[in-house]
Protein backbone atom coordinates (compact mmCIF):
# COMPACT_ATOMS: atom_id res chain seq x y z
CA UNK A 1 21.17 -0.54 77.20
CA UNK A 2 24.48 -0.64 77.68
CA UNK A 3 26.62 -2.87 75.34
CA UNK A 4 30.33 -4.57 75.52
CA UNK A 5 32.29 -5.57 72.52
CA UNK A 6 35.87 -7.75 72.70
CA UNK A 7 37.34 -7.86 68.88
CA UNK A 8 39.74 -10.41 68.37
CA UNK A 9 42.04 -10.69 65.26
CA UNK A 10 42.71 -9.02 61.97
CA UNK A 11 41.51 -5.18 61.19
CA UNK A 12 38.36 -6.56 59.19
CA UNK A 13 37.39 -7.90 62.58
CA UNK A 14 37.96 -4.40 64.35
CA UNK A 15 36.27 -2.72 61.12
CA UNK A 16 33.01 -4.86 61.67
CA UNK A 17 33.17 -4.60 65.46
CA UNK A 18 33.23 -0.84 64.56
CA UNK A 19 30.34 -1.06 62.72
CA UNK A 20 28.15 -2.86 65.30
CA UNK A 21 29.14 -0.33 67.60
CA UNK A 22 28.35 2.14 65.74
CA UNK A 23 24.80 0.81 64.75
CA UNK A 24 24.02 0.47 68.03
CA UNK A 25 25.22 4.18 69.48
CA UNK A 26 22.84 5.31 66.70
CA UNK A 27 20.24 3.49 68.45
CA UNK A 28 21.04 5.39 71.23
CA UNK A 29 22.85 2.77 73.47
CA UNK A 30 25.93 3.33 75.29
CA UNK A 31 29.34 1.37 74.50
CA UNK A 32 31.11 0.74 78.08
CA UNK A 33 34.50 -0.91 78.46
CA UNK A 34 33.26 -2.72 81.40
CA UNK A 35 32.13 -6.27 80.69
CA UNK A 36 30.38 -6.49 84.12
CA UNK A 37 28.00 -3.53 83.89
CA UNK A 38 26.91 -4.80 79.78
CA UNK A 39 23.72 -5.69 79.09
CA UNK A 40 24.79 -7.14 75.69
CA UNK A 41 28.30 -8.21 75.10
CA UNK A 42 29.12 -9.47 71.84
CA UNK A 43 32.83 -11.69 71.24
CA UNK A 44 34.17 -11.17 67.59
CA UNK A 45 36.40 -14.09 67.39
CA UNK A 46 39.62 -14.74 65.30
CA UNK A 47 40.90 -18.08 64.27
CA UNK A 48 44.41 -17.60 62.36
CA UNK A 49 46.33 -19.23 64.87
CA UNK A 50 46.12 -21.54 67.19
CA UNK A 51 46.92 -18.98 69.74
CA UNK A 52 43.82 -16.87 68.65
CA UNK A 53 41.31 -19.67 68.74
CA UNK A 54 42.83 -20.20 72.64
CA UNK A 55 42.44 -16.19 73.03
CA UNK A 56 38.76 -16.14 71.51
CA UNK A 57 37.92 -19.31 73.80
CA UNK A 58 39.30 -17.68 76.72
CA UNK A 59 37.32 -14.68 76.13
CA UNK A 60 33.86 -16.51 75.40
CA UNK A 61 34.64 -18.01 78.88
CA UNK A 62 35.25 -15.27 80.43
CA UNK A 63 32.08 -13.44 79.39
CA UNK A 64 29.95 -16.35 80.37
CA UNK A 65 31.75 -16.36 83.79
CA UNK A 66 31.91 -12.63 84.90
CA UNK A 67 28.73 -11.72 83.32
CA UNK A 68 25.54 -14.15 83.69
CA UNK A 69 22.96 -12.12 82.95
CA UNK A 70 24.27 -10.88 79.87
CA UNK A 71 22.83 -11.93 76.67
CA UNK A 72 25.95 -13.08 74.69
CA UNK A 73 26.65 -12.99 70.76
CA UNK A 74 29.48 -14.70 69.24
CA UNK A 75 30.56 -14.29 65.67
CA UNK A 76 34.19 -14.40 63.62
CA UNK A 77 36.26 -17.10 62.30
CA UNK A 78 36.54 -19.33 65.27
CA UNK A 79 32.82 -20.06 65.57
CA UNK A 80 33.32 -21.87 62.23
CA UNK A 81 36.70 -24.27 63.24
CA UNK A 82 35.33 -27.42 63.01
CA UNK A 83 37.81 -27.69 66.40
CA UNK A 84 35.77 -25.90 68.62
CA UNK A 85 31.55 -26.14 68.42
CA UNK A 86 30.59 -22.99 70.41
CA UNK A 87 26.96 -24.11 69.79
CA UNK A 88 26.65 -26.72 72.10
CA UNK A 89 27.55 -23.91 74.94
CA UNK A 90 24.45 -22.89 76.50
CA UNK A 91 24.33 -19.00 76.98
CA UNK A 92 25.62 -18.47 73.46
CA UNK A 93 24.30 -16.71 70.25
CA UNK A 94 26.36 -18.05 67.69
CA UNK A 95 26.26 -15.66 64.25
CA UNK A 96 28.18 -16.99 61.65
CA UNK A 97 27.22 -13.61 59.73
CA UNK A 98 25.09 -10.83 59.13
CA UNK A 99 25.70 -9.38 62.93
CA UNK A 100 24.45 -6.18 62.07
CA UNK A 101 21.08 -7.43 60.71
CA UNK A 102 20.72 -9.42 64.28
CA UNK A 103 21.53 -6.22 65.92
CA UNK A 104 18.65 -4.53 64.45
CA UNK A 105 16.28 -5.93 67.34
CA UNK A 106 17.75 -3.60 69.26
CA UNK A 107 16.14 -0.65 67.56
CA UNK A 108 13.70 0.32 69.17
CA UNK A 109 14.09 -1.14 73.30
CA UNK A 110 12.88 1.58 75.63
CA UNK A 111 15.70 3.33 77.10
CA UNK A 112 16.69 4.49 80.78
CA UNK A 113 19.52 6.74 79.98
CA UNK A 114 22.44 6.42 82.62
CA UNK A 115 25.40 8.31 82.29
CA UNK A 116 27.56 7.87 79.17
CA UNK A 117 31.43 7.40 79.93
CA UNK A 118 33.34 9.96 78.31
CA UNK A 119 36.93 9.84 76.93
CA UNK A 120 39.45 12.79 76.01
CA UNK A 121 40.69 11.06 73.01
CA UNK A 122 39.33 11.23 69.80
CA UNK A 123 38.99 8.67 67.03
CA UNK A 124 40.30 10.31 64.00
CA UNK A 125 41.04 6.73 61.92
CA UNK A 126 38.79 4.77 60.43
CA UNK A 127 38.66 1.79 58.73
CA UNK A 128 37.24 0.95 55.66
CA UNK A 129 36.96 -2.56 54.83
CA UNK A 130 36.10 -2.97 50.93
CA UNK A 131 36.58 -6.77 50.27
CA UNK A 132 35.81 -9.94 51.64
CA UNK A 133 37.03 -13.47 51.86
CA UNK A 134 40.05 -15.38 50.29
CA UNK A 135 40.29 -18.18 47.65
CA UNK A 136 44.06 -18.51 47.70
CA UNK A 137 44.28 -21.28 50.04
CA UNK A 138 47.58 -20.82 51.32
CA UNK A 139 48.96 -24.16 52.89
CA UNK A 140 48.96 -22.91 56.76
CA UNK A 141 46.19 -20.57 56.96
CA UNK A 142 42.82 -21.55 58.14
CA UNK A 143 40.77 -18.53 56.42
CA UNK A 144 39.19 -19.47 53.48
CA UNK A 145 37.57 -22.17 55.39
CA UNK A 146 36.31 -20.07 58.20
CA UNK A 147 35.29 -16.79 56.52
CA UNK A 148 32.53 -16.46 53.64
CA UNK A 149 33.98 -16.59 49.88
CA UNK A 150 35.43 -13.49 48.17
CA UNK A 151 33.43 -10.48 47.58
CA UNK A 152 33.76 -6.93 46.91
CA UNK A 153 32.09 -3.71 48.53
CA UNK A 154 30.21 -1.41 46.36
CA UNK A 155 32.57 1.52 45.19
CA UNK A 156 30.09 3.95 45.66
CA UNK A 157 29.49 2.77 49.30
CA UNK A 158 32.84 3.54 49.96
CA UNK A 159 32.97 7.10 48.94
CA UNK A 160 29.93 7.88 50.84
CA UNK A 161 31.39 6.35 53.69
CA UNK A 162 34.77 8.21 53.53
CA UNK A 163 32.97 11.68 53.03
CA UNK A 164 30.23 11.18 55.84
CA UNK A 165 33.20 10.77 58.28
CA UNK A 166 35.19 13.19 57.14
CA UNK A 167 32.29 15.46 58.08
CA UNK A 168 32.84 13.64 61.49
CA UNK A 169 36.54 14.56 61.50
CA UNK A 170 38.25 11.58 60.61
CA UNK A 171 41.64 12.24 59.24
CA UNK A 172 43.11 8.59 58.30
CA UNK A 173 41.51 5.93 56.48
CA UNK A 174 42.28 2.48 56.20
CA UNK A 175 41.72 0.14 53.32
CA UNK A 176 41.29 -3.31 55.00
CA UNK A 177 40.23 -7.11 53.62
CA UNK A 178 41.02 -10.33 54.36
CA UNK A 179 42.91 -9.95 50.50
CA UNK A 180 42.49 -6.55 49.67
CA UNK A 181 44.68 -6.85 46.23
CA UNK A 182 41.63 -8.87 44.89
CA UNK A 183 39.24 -6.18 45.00
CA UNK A 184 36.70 -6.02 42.23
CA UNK A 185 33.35 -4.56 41.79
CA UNK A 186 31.86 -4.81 38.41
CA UNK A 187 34.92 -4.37 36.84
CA UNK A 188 36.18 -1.85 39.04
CA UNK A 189 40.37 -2.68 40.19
CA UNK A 190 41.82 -1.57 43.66
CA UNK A 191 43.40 1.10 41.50
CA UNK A 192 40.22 2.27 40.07
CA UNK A 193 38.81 2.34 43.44
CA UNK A 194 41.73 4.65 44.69
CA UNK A 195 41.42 6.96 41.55
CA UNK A 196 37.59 7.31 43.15
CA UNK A 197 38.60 7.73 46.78
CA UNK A 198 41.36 10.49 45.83
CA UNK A 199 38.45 13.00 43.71
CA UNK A 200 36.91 13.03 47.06
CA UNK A 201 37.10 17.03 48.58
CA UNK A 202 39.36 17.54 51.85
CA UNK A 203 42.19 16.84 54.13
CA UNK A 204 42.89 13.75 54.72
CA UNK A 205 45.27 10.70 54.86
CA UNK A 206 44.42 7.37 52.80
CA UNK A 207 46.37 4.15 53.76
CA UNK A 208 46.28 0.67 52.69
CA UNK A 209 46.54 -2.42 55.06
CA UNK A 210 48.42 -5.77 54.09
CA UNK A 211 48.77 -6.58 50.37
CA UNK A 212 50.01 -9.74 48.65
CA UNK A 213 52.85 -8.96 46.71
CA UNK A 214 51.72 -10.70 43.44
CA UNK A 215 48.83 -7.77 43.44
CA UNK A 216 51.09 -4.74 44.14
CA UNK A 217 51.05 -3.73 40.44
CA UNK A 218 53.46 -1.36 38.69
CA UNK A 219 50.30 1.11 37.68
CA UNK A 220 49.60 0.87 41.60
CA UNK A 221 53.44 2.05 42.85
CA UNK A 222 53.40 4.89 40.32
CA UNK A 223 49.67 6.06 41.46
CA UNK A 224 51.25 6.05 45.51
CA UNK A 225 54.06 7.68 44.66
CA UNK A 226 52.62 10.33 42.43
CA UNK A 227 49.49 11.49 45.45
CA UNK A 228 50.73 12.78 48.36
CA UNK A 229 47.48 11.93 50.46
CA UNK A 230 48.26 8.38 49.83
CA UNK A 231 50.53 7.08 52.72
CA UNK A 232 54.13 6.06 51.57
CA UNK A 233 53.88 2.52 53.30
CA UNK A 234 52.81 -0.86 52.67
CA UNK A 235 52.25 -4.35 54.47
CA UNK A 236 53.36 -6.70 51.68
CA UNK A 237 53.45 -10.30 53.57
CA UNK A 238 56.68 -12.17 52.31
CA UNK A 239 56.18 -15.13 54.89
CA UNK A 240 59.01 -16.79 54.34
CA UNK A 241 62.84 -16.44 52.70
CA UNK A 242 63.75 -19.26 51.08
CA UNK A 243 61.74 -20.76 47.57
CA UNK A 244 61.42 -24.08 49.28
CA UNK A 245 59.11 -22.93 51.71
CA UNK A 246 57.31 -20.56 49.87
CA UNK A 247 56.29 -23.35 47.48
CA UNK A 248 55.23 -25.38 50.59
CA UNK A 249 52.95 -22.37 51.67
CA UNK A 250 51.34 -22.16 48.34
CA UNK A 251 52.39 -18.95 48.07
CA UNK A 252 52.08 -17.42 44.31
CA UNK A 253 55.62 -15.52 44.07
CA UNK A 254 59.19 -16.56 44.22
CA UNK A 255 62.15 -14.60 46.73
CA UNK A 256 63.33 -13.23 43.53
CA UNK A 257 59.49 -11.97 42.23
CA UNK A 258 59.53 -10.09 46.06
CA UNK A 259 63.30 -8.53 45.21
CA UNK A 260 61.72 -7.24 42.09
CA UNK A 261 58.84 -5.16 43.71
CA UNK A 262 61.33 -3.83 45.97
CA UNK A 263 63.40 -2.40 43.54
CA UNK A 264 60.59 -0.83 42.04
CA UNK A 265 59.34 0.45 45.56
CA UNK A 266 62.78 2.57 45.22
CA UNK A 267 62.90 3.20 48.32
CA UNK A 268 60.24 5.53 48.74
CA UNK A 269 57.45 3.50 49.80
CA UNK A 270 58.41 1.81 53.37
CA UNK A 271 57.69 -1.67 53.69
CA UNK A 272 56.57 -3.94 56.84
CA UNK A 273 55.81 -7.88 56.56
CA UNK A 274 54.85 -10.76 57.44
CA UNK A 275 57.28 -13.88 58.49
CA UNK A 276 56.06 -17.14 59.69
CA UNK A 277 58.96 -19.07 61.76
CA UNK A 278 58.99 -22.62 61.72
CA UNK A 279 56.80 -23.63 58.96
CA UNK A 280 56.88 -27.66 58.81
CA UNK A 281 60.34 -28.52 57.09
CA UNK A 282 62.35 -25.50 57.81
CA UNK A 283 65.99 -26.22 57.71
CA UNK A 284 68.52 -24.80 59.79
CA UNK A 285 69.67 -23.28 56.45
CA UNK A 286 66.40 -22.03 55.25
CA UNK A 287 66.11 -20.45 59.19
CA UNK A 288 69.43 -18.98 58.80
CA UNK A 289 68.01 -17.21 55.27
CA UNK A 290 65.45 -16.01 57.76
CA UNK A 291 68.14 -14.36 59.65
CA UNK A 292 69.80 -12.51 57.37
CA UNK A 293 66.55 -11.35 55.40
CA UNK A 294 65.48 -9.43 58.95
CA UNK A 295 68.59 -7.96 58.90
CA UNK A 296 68.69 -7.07 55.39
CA UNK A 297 67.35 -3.46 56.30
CA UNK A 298 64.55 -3.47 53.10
CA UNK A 299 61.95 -3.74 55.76
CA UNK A 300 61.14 -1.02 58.18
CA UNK A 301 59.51 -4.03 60.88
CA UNK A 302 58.74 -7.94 60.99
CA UNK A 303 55.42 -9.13 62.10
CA UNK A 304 57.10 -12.71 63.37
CA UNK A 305 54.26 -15.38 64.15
CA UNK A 306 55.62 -19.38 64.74
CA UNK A 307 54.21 -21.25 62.88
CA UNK A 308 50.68 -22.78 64.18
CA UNK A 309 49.04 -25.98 63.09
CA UNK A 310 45.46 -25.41 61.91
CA UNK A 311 43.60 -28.98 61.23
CA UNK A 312 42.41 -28.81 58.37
CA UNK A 313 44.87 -27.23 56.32
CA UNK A 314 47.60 -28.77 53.89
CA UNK A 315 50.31 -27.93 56.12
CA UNK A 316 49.01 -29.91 59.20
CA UNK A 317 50.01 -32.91 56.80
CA UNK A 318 53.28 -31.38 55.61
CA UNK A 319 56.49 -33.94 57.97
CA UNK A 320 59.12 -32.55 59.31
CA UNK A 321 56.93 -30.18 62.06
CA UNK A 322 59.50 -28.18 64.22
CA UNK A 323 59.65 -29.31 68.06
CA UNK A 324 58.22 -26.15 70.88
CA UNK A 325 61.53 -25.76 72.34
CA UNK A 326 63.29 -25.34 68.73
CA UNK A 327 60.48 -23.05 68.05
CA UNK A 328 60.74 -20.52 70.61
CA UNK A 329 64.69 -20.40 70.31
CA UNK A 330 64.51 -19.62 66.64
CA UNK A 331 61.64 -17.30 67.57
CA UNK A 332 63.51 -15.57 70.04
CA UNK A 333 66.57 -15.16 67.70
CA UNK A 334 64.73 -13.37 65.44
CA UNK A 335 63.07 -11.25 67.68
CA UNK A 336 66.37 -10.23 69.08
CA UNK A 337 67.35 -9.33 65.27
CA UNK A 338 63.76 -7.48 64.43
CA UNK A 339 65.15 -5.21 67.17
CA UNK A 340 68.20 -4.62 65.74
CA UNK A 341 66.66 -4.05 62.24
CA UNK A 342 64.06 -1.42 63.47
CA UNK A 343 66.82 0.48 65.14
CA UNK A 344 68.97 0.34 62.06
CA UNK A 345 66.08 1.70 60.06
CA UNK A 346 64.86 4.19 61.65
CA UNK A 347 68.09 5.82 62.21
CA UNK A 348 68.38 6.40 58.54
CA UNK A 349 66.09 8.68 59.31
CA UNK A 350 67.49 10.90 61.57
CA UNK A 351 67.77 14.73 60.18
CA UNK A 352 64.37 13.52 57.57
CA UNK A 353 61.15 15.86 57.47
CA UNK A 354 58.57 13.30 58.74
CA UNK A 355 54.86 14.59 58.31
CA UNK A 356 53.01 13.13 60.71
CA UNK A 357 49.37 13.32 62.39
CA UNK A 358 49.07 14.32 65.76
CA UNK A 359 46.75 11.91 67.81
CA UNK A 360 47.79 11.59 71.31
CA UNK A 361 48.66 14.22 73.98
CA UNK A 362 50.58 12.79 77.08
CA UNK A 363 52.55 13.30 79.79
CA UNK A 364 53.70 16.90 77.98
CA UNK A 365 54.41 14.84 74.51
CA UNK A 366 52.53 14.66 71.59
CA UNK A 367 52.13 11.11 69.71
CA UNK A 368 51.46 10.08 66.47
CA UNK A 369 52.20 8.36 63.03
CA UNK A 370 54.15 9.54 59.90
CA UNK A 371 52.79 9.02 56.28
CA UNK A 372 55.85 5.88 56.48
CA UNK A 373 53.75 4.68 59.38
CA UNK A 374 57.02 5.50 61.95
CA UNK A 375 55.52 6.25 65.39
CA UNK A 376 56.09 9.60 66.49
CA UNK A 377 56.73 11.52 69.47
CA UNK A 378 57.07 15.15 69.93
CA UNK A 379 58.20 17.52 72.63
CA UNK A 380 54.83 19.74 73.43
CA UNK A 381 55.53 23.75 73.04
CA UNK A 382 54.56 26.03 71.30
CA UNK A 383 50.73 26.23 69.66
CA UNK A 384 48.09 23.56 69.87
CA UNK A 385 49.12 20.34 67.41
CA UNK A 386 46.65 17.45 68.28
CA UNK A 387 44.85 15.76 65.07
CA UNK A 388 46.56 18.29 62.97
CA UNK A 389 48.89 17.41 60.58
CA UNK A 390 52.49 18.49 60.88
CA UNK A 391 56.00 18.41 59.75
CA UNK A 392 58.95 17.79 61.47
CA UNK A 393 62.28 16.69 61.58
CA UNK A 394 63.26 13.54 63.17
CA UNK A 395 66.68 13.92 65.15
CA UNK A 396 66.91 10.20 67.37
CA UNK A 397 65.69 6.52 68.13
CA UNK A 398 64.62 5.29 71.46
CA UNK A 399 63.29 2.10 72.81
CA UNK A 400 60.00 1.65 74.31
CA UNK A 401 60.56 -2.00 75.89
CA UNK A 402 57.00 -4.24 75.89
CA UNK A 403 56.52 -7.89 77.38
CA UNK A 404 55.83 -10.04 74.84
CA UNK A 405 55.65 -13.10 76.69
CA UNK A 406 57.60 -16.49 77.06
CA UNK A 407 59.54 -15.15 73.67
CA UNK A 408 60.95 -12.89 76.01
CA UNK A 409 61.14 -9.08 75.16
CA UNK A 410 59.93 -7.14 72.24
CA UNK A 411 61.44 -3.61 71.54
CA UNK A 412 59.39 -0.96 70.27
CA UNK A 413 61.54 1.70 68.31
CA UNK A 414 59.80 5.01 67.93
CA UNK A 415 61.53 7.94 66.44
CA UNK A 416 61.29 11.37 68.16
CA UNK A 417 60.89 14.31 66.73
CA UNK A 418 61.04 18.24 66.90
CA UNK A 419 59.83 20.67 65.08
CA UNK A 420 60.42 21.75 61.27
């Protein structure tokens, strides 16, 4: 049988499309990127915005339309927005959970083998999602509605995960969950889970996905500083830069509380984040804060999202909602100064020893990401570099210009390297 997935959404939706795929490649089915030729194509949806519900929507349609005779699963946060009942769409599994247990039907279907399509480039990350759910109820965010409560994976799960696919050759592992900070197994912390994770045998790079600042704890800066395997970077969401609005959002720190952790970061752990533009209320001052914390230079890279209405939500009710065409100026202005940020950055790193793993080769370059999470690329010569890990000296900036839609353009600022 051959099999589609389309993953919507955060990286606990990639790490449990990951896992379906792999469940079913161990049946011996055969993953193709072609929608059309799938015998089974399965839709993991995401509903944090607006924008993703439309996406995931899009996607279900598209699936029914190209592809008839497939049978169809969908599963992920939209499937639970009271705004949208993908039930009542004939054609449609809807799985609120437990995809893998549906999948196991598939076991055991005869098999007429066609040719498997092949790809030079190997997966050396993985994600490892070890916690579940949400209960802080931030004002704008639809989550803990849509996704089960919080829960915690099994510590011993996760090492046994981590060392089968090292065996495998993975070389980078990421932490994921929908609040990662909150992990806790039977009295195990997120710190007690890295002290496990870093006893495990062999070379490899652990790194951990977005963290709320409230639960970036001084015990957990000194034990990233202190183990080199550990990468020197975290997602720390600040979502907005004035107090006013972070009380709005329900969020459980103050701008100064954020200052503080990034004095004690000192510096050596690179931070990216989170900023939502528009939230209902935002003054021209408060936007103007905005401004000048992007260019700040204490963050190595915005993720900027306008603000999107979820119904539902305490912040649907909030007055004072920002008008579309004030929206995408003020997103556009801060776009323009992300760039400008990111370029300011990374040139402070210019003459630095960067160690990076080597993932991509292309077009006589090799590509990859530094333990700071900087995006690589390096002249090829000399011998054979892909999924190793290197060192090397960074010596310039350039811009790798994307479409990012009606915002206009996004900038993509990768430093280049040479050889140490």
């Amino acid at each position: 049988m051959k099999f589609h997935i389309t993953t919507l959404g955060c990286k606990v939706n990639q790490y449990e499309s990951e896992q379906a795929k792999d469940l079913l490649v161990s049946y011996g089915h055969l993953y193709t990127k072609n929608i059309e030729q799938a015998t089974l194509v399965i839709i993991n949806t995401c509903s944090v915005t607006h924008i993703a519900d439309r996406k995931s929507r899009q996607q279900i349609s598209k699936a029914l339309h190209i592809n008839e005779k497939a049978r169809i699963i969908v599963t992920g946060c939209t499937i639970e927005n009271k705004g949208f009942d993908a039930r009542s769409i004939p054609g449609l599994m809807v799985l609120k959970d437990n995809l893998l247990k549906e999948l196991e039907q598939f076991s055991s279907l005869p098999q007429e083998v066609p040719p498997a399509e092949t790809s030079n480039k190997r997966n050396i990350r993985k994600m490892i999602m070890i916690q579940n759910g949400c209960n802080y109820y931030c004002s704008y965010c639809i989550i803990p509605y849509v996704r089960s409560k919080k829960y915690s994976i099994n510590p011993e799960q996760i090492i046994e995960k981590i060392s089968k696919s090292l065996d495998s050759g993975i070389k980078e592992f990421v932490l994921t969950g929908i609040n990662l900070g909150t992990y806790d197994y039977a009295e195990a912390s997120l710190l007690d889970l890295l002290k496990r994770i870093m006893q495990i045998k062999g070379e490899f790079r652990l790194r951990i996905s977005s963290i709320e600042p409230n639960l970036v704890s001084d015990e957990i800066i000194e034990y990233i500083l202190e183990n080199p395997r550990i990468a020197k970077h975290l997602h720390i969401p600040i979502q907005a830069a004035t107090d006013s609005l972070l009380s709005k959002m329900n969020r459980k720190y103050t701008i100064d509380n954020y200052n503080d952790l990034l004095d004690k970061l000192q510096n050596k752990i690179v931070v990216t984040t989170d900023l939502i533009i528009g939230f209902p209320g935002e003054t021209q001052d408060d936007f103007a804060q905005t401004i000048r914390l992007i260019s700040s230079n204490k963050f190595m890279d915005f993720h900027l999202f306008p603000y999107s209405k979820r119904v539902g939500t305490k912040a649907s009710e909030i007055t004072g909602h920002i008008s579309s065409e004030n929206m995408k100026e003020r997103m556009k202005q801060a776009l323009v100064e992300n760039v400008s940020n990111r370029s300011n950055y990374l040139s402070c790193y210019k003459g630095e020893i960067l160690e990076v793993l080597v993932e991509q080769e292309k077009d006589g370059h090799y590509y990859g990401f530094s333990d700071e999470y900087i995006k690589v690329k390096i002249q090829k010569k000399g011998p054979e570099l892909i999924y190793k890990f290197i060192k090397v000296r960074a010596y310039d900036v350039f811009e790798d210009t994307k479409a990012s839609g009606i915002l206009g353009e996004f900038v993509e600022l990768i430093a280049f390297a040479d050889y140490k």
